[in-house]
PDB file of N, CA and C in Angstrom:
ATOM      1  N   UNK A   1     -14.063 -17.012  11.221  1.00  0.00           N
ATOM      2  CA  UNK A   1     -13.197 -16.852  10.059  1.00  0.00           C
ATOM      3  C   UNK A   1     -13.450 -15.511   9.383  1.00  0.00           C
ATOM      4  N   UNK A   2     -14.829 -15.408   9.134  1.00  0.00           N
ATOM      5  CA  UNK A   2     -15.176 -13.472   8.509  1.00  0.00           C
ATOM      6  C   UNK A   2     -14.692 -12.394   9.173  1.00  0.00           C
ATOM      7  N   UNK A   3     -14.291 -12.280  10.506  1.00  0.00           N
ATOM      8  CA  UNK A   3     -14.451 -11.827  11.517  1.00  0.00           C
ATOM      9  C   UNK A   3     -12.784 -11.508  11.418  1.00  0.00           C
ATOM     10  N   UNK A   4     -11.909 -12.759  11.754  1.00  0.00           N
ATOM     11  CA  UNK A   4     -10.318 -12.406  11.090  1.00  0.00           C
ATOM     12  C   UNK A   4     -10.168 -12.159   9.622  1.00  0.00           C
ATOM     13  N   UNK A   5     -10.473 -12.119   8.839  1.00  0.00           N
ATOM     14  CA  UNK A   5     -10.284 -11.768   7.345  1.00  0.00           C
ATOM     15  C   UNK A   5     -10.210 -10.295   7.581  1.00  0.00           C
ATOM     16  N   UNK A   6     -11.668  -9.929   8.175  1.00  0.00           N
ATOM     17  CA  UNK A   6     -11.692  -8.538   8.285  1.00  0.00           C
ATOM     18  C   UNK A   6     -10.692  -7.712   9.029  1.00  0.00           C
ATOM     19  N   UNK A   7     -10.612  -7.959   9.602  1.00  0.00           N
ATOM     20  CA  UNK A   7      -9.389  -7.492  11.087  1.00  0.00           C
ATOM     21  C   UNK A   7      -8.300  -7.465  10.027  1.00  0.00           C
ATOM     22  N   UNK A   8      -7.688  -8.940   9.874  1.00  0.00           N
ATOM     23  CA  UNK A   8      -6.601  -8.946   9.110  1.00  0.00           C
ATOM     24  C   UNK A   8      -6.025  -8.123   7.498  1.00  0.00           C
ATOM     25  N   UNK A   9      -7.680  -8.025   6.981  1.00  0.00           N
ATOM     26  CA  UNK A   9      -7.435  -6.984   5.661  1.00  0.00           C
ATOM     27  C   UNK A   9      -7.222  -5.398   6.236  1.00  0.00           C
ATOM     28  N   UNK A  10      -7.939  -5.068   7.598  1.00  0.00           N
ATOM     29  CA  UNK A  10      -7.580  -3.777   7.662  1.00  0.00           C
ATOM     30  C   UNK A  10      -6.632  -3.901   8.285  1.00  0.00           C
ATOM     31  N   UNK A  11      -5.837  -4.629   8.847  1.00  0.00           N
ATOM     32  CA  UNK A  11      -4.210  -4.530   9.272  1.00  0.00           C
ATOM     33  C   UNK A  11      -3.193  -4.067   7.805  1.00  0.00           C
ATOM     34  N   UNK A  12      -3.579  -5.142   6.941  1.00  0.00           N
ATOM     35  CA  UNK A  12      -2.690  -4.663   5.981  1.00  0.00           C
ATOM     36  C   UNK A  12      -2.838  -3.701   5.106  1.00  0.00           C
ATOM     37  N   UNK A  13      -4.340  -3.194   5.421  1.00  0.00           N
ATOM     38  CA  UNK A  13      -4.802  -1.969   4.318  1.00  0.00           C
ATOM     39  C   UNK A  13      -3.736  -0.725   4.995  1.00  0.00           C
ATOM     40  N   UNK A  14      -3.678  -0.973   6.514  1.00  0.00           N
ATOM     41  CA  UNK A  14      -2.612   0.348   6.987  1.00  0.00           C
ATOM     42  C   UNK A  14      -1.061   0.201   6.895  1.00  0.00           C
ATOM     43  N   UNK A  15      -1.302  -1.357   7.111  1.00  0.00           N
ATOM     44  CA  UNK A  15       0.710  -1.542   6.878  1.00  0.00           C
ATOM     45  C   UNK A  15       0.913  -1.116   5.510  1.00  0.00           C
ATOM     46  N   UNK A  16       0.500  -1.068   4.571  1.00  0.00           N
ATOM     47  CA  UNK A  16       0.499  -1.542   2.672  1.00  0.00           C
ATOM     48  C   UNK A  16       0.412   0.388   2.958  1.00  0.00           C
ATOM     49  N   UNK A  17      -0.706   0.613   3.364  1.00  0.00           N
ATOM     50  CA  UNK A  17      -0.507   2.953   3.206  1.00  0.00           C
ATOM     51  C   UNK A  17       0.542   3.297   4.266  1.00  0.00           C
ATOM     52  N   UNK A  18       0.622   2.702   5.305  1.00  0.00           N
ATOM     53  CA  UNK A  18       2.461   3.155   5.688  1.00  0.00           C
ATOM     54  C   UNK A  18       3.441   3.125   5.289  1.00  0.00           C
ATOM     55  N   UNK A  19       3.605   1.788   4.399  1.00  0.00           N
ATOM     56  CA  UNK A  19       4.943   1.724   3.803  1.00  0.00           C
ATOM     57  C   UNK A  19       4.810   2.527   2.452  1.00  0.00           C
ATOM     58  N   UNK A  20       3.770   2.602   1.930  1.00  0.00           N
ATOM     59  CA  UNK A  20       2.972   3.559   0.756  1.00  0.00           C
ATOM     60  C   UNK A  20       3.936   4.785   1.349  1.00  0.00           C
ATOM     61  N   UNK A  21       3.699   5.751   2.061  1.00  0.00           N
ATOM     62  CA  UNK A  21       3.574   6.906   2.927  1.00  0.00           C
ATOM     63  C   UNK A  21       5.379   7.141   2.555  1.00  0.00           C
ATOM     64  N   UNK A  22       5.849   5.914   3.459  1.00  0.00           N
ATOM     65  CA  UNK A  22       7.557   5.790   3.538  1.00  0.00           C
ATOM     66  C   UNK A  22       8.184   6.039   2.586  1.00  0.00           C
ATOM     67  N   UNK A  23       7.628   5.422   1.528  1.00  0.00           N
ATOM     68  CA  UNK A  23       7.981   5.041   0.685  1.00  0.00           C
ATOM     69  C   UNK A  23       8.273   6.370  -0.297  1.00  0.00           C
ATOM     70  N   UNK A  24       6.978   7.089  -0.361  1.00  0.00           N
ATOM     71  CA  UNK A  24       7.258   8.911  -0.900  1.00  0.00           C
ATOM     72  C   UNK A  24       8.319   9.398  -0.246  1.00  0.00           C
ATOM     73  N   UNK A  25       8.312   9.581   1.492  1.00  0.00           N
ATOM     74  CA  UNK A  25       9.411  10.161   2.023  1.00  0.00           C
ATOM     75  C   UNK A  25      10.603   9.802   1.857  1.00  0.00           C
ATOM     76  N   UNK A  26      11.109   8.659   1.397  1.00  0.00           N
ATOM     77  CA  UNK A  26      12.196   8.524   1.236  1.00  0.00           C
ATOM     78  C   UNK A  26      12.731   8.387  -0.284  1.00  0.00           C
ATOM     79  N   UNK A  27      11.617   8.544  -1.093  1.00  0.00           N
ATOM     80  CA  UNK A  27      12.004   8.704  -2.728  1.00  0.00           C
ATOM     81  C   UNK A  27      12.756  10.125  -2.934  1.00  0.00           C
ATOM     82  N   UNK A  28      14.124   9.768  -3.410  1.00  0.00           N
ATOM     83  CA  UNK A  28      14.659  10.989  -3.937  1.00  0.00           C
ATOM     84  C   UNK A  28      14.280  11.719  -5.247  1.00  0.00           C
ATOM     85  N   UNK A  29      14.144  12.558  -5.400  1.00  0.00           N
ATOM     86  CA  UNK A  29      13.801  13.990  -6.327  1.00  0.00           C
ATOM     87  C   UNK A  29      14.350  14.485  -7.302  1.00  0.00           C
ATOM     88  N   UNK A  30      14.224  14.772  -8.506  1.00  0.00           N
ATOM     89  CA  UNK A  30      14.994  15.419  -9.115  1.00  0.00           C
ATOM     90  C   UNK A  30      16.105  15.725  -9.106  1.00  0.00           C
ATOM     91  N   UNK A  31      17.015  16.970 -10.227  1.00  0.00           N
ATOM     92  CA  UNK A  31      18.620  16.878 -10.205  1.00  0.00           C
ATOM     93  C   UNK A  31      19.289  16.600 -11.296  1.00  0.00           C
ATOM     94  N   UNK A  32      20.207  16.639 -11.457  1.00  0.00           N
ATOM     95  CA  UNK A  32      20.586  16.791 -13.077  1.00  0.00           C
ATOM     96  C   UNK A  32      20.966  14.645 -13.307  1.00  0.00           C
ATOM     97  N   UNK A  33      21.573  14.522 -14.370  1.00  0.00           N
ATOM     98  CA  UNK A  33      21.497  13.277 -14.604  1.00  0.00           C
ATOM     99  C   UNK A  33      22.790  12.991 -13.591  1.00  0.00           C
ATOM    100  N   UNK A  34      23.897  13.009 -13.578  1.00  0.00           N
ATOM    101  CA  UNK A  34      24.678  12.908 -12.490  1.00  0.00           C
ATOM    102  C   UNK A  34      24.206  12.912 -10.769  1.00  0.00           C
ATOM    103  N   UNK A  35      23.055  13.412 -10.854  1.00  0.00           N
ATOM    104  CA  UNK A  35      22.462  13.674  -9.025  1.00  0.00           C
ATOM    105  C   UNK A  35      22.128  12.055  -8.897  1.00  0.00           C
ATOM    106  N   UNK A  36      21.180  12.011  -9.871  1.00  0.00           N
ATOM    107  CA  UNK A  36      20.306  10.611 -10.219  1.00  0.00           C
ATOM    108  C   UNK A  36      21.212   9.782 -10.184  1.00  0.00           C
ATOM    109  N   UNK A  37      22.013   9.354 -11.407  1.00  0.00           N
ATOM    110  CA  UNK A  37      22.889   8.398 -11.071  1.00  0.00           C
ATOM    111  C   UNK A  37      23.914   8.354 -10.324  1.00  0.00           C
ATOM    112  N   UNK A  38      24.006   9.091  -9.472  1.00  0.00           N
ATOM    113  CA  UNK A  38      24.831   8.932  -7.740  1.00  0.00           C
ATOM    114  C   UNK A  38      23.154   8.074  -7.145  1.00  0.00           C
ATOM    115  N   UNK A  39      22.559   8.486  -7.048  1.00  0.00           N
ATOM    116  CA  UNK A  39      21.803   8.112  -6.257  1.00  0.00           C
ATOM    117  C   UNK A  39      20.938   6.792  -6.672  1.00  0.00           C
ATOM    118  N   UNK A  40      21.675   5.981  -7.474  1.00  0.00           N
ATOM    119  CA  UNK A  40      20.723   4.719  -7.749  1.00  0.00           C
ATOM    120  C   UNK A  40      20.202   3.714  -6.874  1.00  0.00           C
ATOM    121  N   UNK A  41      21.141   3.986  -5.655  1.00  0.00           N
ATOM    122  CA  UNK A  41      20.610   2.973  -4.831  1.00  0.00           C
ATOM    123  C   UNK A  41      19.608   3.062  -4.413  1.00  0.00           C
ATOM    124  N   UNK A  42      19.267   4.566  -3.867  1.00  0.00           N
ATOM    125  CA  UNK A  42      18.178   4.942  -2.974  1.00  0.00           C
ATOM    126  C   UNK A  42      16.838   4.943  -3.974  1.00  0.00           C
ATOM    127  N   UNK A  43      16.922   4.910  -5.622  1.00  0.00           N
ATOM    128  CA  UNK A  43      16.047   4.969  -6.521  1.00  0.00           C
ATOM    129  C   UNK A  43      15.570   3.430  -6.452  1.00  0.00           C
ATOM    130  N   UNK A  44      16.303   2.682  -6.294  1.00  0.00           N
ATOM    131  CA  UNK A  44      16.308   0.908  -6.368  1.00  0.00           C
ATOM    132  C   UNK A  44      15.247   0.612  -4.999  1.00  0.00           C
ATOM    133  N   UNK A  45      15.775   1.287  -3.997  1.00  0.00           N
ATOM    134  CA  UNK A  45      15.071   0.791  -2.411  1.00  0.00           C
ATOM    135  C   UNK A  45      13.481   1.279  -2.563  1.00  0.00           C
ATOM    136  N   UNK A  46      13.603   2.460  -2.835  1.00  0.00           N
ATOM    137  CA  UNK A  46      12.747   3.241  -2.919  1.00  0.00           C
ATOM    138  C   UNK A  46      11.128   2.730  -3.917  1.00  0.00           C
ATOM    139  N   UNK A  47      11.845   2.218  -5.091  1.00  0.00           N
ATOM    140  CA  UNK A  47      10.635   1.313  -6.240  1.00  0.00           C
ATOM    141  C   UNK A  47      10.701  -0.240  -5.345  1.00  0.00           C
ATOM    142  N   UNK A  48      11.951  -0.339  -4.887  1.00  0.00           N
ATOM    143  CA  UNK A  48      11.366  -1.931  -4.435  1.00  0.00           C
ATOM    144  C   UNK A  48      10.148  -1.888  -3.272  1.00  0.00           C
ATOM    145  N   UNK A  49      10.661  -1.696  -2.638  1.00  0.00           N
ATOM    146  CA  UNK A  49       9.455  -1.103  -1.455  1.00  0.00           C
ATOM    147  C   UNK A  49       8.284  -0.857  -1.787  1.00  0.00           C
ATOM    148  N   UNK A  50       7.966  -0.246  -3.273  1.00  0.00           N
ATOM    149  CA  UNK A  50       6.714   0.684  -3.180  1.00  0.00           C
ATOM    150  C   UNK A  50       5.818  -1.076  -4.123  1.00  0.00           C
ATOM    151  N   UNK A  51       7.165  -1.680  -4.387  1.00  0.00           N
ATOM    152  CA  UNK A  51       6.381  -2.769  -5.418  1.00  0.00           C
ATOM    153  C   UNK A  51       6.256  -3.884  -4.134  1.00  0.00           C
ATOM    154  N   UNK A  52       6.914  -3.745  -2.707  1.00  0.00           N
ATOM    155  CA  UNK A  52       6.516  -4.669  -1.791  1.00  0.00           C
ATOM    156  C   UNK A  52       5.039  -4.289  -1.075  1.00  0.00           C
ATOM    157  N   UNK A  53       4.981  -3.235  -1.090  1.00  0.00           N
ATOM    158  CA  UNK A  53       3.882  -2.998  -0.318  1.00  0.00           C
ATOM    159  C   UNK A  53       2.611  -3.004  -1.274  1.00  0.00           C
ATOM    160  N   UNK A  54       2.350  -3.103  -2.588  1.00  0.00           N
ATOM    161  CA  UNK A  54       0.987  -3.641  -3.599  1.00  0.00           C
ATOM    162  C   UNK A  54       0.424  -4.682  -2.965  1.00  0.00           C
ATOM    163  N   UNK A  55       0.625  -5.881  -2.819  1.00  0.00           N
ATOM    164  CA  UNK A  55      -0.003  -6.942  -2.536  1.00  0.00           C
ATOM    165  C   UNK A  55      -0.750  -6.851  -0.917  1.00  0.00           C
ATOM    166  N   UNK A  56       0.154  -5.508  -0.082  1.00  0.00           N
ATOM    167  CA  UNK A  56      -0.678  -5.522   1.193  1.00  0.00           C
ATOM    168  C   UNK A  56      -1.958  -4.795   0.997  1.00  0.00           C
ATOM    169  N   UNK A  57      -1.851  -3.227   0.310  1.00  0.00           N
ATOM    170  CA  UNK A  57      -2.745  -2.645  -0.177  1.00  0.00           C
ATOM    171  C   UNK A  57      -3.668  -3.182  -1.154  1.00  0.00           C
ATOM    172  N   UNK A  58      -4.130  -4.407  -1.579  1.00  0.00           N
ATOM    173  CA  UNK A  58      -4.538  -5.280  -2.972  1.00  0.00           C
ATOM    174  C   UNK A  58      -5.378  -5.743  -1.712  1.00  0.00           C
ATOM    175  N   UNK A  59      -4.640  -6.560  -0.751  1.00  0.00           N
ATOM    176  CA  UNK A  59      -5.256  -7.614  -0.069  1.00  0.00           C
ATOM    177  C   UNK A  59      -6.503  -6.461   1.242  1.00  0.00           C
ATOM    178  N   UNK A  60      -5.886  -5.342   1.761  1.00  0.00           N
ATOM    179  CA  UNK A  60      -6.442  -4.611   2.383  1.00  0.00           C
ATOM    180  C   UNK A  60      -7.782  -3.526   1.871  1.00  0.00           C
ATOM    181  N   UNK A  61      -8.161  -3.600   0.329  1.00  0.00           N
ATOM    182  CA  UNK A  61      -9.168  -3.273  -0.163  1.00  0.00           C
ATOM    183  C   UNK A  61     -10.047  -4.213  -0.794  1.00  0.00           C
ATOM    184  N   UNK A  62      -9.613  -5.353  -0.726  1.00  0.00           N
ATOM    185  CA  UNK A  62     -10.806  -6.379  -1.063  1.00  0.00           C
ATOM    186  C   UNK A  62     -11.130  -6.498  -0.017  1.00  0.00           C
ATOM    187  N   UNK A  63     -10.393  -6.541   1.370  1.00  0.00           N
ATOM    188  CA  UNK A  63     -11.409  -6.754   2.572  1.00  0.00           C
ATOM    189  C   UNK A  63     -12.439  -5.502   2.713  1.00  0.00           C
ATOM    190  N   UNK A  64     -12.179  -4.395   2.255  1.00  0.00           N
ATOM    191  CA  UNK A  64     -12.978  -3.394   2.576  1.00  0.00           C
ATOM    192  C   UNK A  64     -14.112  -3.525   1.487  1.00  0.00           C
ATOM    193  N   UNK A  65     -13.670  -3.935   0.491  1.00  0.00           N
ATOM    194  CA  UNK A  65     -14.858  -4.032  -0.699  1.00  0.00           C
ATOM    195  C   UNK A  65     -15.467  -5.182   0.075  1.00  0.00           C
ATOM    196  N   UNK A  66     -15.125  -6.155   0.665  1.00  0.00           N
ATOM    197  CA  UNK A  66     -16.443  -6.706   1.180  1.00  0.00           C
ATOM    198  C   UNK A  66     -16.911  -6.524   2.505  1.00  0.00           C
ATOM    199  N   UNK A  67     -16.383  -5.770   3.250  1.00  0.00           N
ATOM    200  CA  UNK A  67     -16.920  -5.037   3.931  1.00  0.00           C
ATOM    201  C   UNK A  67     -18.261  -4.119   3.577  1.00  0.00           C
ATOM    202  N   UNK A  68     -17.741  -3.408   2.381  1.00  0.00           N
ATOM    203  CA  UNK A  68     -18.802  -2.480   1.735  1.00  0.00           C
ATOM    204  C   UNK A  68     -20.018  -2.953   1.150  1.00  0.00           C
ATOM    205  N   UNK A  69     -19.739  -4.378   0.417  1.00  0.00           N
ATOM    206  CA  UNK A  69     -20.745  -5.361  -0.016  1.00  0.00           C
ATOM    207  C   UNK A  69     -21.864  -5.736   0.933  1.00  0.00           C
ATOM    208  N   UNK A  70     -20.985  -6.096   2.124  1.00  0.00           N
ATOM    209  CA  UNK A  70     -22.002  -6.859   3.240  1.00  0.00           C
ATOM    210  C   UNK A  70     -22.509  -5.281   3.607  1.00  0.00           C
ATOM    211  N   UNK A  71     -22.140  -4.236   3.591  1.00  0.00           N
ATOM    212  CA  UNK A  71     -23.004  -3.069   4.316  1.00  0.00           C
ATOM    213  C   UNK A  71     -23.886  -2.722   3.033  1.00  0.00           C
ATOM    214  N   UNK A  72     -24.050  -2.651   2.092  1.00  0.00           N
ATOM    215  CA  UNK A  72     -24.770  -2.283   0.747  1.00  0.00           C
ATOM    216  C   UNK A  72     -25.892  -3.437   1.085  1.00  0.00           C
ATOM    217  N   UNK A  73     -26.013  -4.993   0.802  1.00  0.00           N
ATOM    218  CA  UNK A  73     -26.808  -5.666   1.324  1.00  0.00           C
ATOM    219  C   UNK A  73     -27.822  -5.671   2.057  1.00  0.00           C
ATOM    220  N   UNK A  74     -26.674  -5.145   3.856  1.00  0.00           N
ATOM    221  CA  UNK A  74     -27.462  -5.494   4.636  1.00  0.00           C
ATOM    222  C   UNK A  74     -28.507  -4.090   4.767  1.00  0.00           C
ATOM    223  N   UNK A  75     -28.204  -3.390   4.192  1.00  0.00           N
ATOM    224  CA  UNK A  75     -29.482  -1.867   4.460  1.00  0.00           C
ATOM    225  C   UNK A  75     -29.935  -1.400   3.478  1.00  0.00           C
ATOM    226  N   UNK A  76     -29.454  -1.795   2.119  1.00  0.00           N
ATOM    227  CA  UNK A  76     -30.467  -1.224   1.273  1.00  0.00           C
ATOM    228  C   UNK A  76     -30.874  -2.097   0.261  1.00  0.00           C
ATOM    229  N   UNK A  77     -30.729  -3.450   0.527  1.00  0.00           N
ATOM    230  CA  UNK A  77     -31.579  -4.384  -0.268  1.00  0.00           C
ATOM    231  C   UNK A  77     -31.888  -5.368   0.456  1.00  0.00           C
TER     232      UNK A  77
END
């Protein structure tokens, strides 16, 4: 069971910073207020996404924090 937790938190620690990653590249930029509001959709996809991928990145650094725990433990106390 420790053994998949781990595996499985660093799966999503990279899916959660890929879609992280995507998620910049495809955020549109600046522009006067008319650029912006043409472009609401891609502003909408763009925050939804970045608010789907939290819970992978959340779940993919507690596995590493205990990763880090069990290595702090096991060598220097």
């Amino acid at each position: 069971m420790e053994l998949s937790f781990k595996n499985l938190s660093g799966i999503c620690l990279f899916f959660g910073s890929l879609l992280a990653t995507l998620t910049m590249l495809i955020h549109p930029v600046g522009g006067s207020l008319g650029d912006i509001a043409h472009m609401k959709s891609a502003f909408n996809f763009s925050h939804g996404m970045a608010i789907f991928c939290l819970p992978f990145i959340a779940f993919g650094f507690w596995g590493l924090s205990d990763v880090l725990y069990d290595l702090v433990i096991t060598y220097y106390l």
